[in-house]
N, C-alpha and C. Protein backbone atom coordinates (compact mmCIF):
# COMPACT_ATOMS: atom_id res chain seq x y z
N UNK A 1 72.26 118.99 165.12
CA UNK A 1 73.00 118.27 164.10
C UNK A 1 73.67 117.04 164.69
N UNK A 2 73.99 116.95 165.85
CA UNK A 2 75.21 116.20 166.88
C UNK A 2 73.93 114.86 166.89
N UNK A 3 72.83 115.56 167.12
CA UNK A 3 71.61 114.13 167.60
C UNK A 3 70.99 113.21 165.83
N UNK A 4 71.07 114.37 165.03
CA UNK A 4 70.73 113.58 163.68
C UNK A 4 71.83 112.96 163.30
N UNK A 5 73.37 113.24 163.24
CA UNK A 5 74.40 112.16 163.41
C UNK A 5 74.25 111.17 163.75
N UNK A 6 74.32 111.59 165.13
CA UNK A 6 74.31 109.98 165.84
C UNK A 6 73.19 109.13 165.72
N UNK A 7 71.85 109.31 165.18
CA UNK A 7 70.82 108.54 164.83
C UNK A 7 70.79 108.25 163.80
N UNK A 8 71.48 108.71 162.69
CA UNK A 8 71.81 108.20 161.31
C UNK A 8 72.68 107.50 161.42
N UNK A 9 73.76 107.05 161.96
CA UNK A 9 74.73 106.26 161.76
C UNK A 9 73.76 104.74 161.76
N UNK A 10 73.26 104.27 163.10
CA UNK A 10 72.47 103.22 163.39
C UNK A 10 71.69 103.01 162.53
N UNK A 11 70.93 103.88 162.19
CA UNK A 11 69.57 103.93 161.37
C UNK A 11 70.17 103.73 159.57
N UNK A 12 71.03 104.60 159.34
CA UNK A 12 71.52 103.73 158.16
C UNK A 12 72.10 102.41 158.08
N UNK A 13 72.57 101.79 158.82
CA UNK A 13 73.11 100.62 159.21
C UNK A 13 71.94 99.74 158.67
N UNK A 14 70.85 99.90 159.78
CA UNK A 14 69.73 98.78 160.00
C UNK A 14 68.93 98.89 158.32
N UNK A 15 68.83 99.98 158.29
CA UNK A 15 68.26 100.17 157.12
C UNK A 15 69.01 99.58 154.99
N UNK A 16 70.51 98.94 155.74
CA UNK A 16 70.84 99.44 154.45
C UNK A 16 70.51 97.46 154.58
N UNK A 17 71.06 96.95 153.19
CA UNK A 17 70.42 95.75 153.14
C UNK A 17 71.42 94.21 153.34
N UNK A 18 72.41 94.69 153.78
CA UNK A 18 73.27 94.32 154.92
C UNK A 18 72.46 93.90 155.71
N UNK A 19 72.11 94.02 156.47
CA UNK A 19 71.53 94.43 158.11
C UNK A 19 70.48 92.96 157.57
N UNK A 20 69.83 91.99 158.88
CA UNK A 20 68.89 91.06 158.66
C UNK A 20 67.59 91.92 159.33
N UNK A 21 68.01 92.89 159.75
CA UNK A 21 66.17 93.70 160.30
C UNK A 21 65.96 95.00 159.07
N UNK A 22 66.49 94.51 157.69
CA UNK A 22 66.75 95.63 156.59
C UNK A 22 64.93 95.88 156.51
N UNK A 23 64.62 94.92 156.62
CA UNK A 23 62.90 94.65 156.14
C UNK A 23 62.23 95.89 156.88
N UNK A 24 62.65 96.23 158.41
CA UNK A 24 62.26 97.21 158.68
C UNK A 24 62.85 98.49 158.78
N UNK A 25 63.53 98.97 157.36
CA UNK A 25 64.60 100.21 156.85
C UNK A 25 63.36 101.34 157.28
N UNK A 26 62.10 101.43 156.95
CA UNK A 26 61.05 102.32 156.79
C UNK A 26 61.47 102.96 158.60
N UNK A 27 60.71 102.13 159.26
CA UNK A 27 60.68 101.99 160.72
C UNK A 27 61.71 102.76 161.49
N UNK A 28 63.19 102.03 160.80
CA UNK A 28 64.44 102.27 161.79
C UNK A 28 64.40 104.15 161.67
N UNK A 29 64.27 104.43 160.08
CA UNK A 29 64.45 105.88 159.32
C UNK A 29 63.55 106.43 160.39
N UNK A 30 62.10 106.69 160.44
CA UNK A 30 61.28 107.10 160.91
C UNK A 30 61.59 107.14 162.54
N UNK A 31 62.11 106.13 163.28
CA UNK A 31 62.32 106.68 164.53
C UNK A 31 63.45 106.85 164.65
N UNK A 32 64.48 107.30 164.02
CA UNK A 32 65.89 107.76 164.40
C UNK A 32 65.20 109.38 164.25
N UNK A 33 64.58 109.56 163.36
CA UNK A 33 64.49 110.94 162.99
C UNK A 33 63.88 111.55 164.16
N UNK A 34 62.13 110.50 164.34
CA UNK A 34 61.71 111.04 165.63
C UNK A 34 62.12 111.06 167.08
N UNK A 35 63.14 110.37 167.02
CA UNK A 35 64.01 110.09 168.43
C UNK A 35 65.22 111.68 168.11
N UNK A 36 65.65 112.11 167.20
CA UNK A 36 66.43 113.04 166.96
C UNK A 36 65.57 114.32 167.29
N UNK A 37 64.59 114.59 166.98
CA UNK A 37 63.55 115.66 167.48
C UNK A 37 63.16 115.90 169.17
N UNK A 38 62.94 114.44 169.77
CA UNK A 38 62.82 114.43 171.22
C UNK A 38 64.24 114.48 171.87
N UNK A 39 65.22 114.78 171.41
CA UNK A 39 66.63 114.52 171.53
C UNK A 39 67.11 116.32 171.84
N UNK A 40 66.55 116.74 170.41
CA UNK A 40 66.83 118.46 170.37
C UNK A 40 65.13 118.98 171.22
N UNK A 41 64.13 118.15 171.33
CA UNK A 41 63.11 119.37 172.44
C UNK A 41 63.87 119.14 173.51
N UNK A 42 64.64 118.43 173.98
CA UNK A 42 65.20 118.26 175.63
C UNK A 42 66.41 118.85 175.56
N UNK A 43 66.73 119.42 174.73
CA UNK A 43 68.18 119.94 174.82
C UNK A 43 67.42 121.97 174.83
N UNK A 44 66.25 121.78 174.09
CA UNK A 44 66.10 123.24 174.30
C UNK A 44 64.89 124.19 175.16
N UNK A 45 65.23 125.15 175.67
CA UNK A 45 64.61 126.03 176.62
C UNK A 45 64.41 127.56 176.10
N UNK A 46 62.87 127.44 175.47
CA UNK A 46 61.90 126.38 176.02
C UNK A 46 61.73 125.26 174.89
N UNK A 47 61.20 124.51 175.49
CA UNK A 47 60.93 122.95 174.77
C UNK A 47 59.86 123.42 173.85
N UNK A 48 60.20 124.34 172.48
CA UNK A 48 58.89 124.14 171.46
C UNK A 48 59.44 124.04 170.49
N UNK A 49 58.62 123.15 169.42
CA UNK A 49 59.83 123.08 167.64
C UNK A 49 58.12 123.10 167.22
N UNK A 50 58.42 123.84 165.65
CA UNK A 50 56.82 123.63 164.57
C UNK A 50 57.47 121.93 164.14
N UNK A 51 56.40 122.14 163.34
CA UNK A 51 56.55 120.50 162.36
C UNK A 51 57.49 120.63 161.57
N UNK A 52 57.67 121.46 160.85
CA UNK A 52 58.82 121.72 159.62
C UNK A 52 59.87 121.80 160.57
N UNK A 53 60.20 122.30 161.63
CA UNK A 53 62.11 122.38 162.12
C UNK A 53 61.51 120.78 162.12
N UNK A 54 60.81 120.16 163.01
CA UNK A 54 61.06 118.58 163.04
C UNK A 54 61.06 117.68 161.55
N UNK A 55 60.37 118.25 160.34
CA UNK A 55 60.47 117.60 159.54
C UNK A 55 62.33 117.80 158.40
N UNK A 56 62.34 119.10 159.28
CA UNK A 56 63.55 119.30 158.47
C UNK A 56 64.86 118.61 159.50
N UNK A 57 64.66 118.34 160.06
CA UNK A 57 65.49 117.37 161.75
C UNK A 57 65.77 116.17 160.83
N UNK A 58 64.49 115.73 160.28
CA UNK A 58 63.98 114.34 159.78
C UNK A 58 64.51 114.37 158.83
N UNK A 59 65.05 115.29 157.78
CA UNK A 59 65.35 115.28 156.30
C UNK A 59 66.90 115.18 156.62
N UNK A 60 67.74 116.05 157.59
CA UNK A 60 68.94 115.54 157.87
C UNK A 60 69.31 114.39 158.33
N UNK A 61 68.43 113.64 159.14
CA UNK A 61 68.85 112.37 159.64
C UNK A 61 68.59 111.65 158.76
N UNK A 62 67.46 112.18 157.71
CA UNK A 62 67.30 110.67 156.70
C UNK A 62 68.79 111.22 155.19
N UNK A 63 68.79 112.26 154.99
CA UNK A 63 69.90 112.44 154.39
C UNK A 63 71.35 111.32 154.71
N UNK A 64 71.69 111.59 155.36
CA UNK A 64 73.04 110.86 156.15
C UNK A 64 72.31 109.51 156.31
N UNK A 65 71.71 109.49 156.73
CA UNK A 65 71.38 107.91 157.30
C UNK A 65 71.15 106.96 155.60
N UNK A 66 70.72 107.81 154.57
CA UNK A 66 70.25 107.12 153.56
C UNK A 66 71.56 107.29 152.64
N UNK A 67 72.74 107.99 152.93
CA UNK A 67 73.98 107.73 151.98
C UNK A 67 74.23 107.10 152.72
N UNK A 68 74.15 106.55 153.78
CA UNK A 68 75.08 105.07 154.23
C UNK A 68 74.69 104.07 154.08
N UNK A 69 73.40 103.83 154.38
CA UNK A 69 73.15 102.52 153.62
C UNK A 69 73.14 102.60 152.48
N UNK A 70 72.82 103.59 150.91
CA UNK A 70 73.45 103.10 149.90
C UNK A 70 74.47 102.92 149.74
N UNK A 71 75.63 103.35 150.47
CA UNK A 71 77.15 103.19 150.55
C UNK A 71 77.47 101.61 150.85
N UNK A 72 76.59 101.58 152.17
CA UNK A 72 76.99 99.69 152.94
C UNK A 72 76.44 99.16 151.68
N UNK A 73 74.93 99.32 151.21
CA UNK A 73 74.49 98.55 150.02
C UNK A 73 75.25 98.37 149.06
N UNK A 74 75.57 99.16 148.54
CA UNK A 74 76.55 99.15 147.39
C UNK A 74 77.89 98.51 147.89
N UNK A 75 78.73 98.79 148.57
CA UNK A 75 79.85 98.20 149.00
C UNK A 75 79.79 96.42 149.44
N UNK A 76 78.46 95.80 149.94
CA UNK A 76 77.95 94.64 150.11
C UNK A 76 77.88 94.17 148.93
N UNK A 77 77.57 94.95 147.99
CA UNK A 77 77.14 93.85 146.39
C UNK A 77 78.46 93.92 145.98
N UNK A 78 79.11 95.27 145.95
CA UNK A 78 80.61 94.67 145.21
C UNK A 78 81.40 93.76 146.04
N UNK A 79 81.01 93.29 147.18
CA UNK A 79 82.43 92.13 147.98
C UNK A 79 81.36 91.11 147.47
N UNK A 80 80.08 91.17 147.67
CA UNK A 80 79.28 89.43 147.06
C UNK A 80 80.12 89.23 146.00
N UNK A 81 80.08 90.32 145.17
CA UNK A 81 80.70 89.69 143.73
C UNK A 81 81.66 89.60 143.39
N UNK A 82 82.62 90.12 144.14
CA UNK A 82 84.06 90.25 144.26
C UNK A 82 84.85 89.29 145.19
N UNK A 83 84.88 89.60 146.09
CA UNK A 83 85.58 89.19 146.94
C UNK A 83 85.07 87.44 147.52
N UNK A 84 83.36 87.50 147.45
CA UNK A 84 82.78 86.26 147.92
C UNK A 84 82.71 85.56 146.45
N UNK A 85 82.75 86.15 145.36
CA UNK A 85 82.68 85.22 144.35
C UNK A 85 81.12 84.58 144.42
N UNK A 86 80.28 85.79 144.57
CA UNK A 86 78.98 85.40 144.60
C UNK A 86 77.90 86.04 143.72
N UNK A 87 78.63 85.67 142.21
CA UNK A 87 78.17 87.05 141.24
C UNK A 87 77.38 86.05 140.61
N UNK A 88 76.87 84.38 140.79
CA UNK A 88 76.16 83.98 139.99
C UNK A 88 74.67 84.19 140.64
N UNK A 89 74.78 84.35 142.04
CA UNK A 89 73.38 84.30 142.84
C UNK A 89 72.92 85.70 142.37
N UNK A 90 73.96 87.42 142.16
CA UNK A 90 73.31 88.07 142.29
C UNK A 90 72.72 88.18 140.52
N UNK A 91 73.53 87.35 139.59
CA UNK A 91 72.98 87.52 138.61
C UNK A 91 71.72 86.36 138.20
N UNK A 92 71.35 85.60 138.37
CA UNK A 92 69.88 84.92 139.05
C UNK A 92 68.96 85.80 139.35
N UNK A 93 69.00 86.50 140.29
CA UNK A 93 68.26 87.43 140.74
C UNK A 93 67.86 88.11 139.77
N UNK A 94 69.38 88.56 138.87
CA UNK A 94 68.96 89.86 137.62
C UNK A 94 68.24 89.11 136.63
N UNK A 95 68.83 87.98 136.57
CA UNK A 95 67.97 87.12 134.95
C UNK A 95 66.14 87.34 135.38
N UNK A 96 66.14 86.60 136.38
CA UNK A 96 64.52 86.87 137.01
C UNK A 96 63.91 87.88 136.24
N UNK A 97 64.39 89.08 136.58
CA UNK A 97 64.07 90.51 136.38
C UNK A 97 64.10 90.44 134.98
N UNK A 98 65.05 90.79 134.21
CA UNK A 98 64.83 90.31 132.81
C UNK A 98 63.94 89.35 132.23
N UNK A 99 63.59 88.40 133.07
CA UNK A 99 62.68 87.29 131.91
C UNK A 99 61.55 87.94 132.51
N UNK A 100 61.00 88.41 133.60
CA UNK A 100 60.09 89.15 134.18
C UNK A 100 59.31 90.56 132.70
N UNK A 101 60.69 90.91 132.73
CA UNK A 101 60.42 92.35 131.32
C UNK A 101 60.09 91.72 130.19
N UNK A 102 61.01 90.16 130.01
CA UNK A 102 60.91 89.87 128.46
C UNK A 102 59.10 89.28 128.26
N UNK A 103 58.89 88.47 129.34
CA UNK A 103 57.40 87.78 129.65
C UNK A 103 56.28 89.07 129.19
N UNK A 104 56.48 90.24 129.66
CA UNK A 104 55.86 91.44 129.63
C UNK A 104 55.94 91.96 128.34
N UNK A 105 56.75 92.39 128.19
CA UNK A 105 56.36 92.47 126.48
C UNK A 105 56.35 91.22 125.78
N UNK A 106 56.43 90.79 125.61
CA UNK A 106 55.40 89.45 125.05
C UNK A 106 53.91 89.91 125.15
N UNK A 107 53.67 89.60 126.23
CA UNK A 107 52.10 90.09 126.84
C UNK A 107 51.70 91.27 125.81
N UNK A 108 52.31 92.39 126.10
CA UNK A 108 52.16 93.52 125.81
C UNK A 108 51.86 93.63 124.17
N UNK A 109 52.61 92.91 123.54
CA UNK A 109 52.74 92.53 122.02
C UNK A 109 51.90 91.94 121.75
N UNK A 110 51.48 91.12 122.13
CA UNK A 110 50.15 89.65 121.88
C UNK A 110 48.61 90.76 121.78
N UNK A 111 48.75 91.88 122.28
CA UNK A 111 47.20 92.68 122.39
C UNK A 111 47.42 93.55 121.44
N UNK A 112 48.41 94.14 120.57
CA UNK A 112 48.67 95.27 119.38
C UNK A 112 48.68 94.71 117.92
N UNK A 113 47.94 96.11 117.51
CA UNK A 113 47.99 95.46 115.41
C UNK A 113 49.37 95.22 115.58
N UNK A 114 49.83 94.65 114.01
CA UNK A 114 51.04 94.39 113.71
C UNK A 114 51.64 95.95 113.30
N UNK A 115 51.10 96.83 113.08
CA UNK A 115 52.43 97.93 113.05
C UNK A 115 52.91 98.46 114.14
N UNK A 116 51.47 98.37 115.01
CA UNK A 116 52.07 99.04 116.61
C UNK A 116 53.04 98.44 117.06
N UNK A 117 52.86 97.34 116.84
CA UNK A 117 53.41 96.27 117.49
C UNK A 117 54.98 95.71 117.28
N UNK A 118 55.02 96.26 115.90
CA UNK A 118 56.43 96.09 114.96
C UNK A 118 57.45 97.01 116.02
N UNK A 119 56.82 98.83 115.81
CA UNK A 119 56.96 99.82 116.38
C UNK A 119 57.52 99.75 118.08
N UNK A 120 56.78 98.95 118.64
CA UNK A 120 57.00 98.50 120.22
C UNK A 120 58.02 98.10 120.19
N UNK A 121 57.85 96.86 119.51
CA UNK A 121 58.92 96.47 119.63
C UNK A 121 60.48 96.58 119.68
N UNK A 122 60.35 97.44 118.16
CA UNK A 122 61.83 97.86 118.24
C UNK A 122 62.36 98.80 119.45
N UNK A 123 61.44 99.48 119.98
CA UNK A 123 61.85 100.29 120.77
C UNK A 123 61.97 99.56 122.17
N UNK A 124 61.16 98.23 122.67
CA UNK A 124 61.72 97.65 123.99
C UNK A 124 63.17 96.54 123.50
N UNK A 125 63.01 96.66 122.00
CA UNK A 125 64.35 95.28 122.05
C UNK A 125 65.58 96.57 121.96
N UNK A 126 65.53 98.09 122.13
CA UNK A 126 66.75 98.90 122.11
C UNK A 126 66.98 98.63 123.96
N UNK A 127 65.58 98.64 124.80
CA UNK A 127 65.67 98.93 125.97
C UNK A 127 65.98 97.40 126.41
N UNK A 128 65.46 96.46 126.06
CA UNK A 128 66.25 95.05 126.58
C UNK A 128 67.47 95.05 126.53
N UNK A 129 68.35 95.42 125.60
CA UNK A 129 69.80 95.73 124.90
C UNK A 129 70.34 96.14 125.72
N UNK A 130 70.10 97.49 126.04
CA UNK A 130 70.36 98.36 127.52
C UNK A 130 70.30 97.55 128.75
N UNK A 131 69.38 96.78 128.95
CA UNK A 131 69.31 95.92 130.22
C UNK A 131 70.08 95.12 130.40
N UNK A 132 70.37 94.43 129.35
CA UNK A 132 71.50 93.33 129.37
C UNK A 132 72.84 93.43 128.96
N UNK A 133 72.83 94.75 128.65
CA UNK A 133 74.35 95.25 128.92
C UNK A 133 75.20 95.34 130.27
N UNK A 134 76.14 94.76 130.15
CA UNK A 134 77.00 95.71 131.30
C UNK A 134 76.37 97.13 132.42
N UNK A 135 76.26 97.99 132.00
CA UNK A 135 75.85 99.29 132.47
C UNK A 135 74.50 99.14 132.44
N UNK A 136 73.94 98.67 131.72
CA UNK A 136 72.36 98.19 132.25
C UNK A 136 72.05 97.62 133.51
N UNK A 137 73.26 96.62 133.51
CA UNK A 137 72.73 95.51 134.89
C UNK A 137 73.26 96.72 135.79
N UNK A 138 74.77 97.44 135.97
CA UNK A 138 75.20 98.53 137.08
C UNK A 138 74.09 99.51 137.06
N UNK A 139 73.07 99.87 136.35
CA UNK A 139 72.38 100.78 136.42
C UNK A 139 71.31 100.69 137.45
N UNK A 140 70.44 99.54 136.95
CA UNK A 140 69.65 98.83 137.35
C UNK A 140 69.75 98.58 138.93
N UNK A 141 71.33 98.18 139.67
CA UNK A 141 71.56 98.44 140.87
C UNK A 141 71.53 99.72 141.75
N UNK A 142 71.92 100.63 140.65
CA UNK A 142 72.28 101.78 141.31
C UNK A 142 70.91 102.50 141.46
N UNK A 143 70.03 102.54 140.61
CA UNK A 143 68.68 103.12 140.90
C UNK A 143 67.82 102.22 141.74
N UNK A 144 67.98 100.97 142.10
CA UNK A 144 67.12 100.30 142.76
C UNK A 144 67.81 101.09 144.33
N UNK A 145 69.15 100.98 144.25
CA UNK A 145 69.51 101.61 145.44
C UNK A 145 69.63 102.91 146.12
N UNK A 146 69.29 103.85 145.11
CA UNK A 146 68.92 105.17 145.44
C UNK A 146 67.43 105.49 145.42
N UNK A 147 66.64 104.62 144.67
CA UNK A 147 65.28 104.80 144.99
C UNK A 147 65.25 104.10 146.60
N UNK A 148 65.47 103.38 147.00
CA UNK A 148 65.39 102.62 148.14
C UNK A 148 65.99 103.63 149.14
N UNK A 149 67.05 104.50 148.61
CA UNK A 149 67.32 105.86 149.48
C UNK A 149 66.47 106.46 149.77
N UNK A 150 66.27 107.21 148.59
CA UNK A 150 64.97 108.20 148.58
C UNK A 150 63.85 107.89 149.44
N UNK A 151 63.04 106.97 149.24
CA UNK A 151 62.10 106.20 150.44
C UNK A 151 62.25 106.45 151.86
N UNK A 152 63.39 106.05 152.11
CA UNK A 152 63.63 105.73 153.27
C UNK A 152 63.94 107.25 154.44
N UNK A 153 64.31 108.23 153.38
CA UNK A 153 64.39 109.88 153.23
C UNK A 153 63.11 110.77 153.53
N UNK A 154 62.18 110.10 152.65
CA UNK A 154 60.71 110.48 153.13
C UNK A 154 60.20 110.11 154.15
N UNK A 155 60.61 108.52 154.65
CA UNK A 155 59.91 108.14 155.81
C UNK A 155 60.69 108.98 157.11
N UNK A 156 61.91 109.34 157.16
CA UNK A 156 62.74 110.08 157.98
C UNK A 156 61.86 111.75 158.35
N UNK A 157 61.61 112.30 157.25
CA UNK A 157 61.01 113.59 157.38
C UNK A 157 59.89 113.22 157.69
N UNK A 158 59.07 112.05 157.80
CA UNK A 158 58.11 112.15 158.25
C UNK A 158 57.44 111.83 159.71
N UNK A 159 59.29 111.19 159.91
CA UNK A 159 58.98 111.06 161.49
C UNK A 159 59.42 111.96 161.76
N UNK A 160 60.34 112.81 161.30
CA UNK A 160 60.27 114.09 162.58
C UNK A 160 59.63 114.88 162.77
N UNK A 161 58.62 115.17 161.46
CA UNK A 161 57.54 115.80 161.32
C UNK A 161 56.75 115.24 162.61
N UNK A 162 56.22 114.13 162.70
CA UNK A 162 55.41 113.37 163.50
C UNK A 162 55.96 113.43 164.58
N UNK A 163 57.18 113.11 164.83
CA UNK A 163 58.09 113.70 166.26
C UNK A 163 57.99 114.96 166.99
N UNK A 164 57.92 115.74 166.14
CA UNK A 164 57.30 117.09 166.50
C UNK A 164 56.02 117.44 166.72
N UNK A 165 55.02 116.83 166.20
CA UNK A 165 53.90 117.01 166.62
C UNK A 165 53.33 116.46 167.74
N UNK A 166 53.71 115.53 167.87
CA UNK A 166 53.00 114.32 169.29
C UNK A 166 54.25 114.71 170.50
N UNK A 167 55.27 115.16 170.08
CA UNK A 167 55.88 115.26 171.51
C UNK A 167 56.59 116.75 171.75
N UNK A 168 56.14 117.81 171.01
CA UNK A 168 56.46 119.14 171.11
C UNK A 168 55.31 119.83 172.44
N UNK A 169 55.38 120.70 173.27
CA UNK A 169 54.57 121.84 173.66
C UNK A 169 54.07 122.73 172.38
N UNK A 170 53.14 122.85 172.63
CA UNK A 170 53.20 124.50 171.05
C UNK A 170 53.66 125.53 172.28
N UNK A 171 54.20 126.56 171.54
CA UNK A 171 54.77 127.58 171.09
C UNK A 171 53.72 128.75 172.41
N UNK A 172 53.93 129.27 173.24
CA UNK A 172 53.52 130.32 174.08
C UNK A 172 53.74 131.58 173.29
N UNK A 173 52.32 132.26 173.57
CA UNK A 173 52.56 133.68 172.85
C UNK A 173 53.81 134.26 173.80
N UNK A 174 54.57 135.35 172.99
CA UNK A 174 55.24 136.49 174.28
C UNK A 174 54.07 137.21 174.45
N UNK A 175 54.50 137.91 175.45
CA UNK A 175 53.31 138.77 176.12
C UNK A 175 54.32 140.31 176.10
């Protein structure tokens, strides 16, 4: 637990979008986890782990490591917009995204009869509504930033998984 700590702290760091090496969040996740596995085979006697203790090594370090960078993430967007007074750049960004959805249904509308199409509609202009609400745009952050957790969670279990396999002994029968 002491070695997936201390490799999550860093590894959420680099990973959260703070960080200018954020680009490689996948990477940092994946070898904190597998560095946390070669961390606990050298600490134990004898030196053997299956894939699952290493993938489950990997799920704690990406656990912790992935609430901190959504924590730094999240705590970074509220000082942009707060404190730096930099809420027109991050809302730019959001308009993008919105004219991105609105362009799309358009599209989407331009290929349907007129009842389907009536029908569509009302139901993406309830979900545009939602988007451009208040709690739409906080939403919209908050799932981009927990999916971006999640990710980064899988790539973690999958290095320790992989940590365990390429740098474990297998397992000696007892006799």
């Amino acid at each position: 637990m002491r070695f997936a700590i201390a490799l999550a702290v860093p590894a959420g760091l680099l990973a959260s979008g703070v960080s200018p090496l954020s680009a490689f969040g996948m990477f940092w996740m994946a070898a904190a986890a597998a560095w946390a596995v070669v961390l606990y085979i050298r600490s134990q006697r004898p030196a053997w782990i299956t894939i699952g203790a290493g993938a489950r090594i990997g799920l704690v370090t990406g656990l912790l490591a992935g609430w901190l960078a959504f924590a730094v993430s999240g705590g970074w967007l509220f000082a942009q917009r707060t404190v730096l007074h930099q809420a027109s750049q991050i809302d730019g960004v959001y308009k993008s995204f919105v004219d991105t959805f609105e362009q799309k249904k358009n599209d989407m509308a331009a290929g349907m009869s007129a009842s389907d199409a009536a029908q569509t509609q009302t139901s993406l202009a309830q979900i545009e509504t939602f988007i451009l609400s208040p709690e739409g745009h906080a939403g919209i952050w908050v799932f981009s930033l927990a999916f971006n957790s999640a990710f980064l969670i899988l790539f973690a279990v999958g290095g320790g998984a992989l940590g365990a396999k390429l740098l474990a002994r297998s397992r000696r029968p007892e006799i």
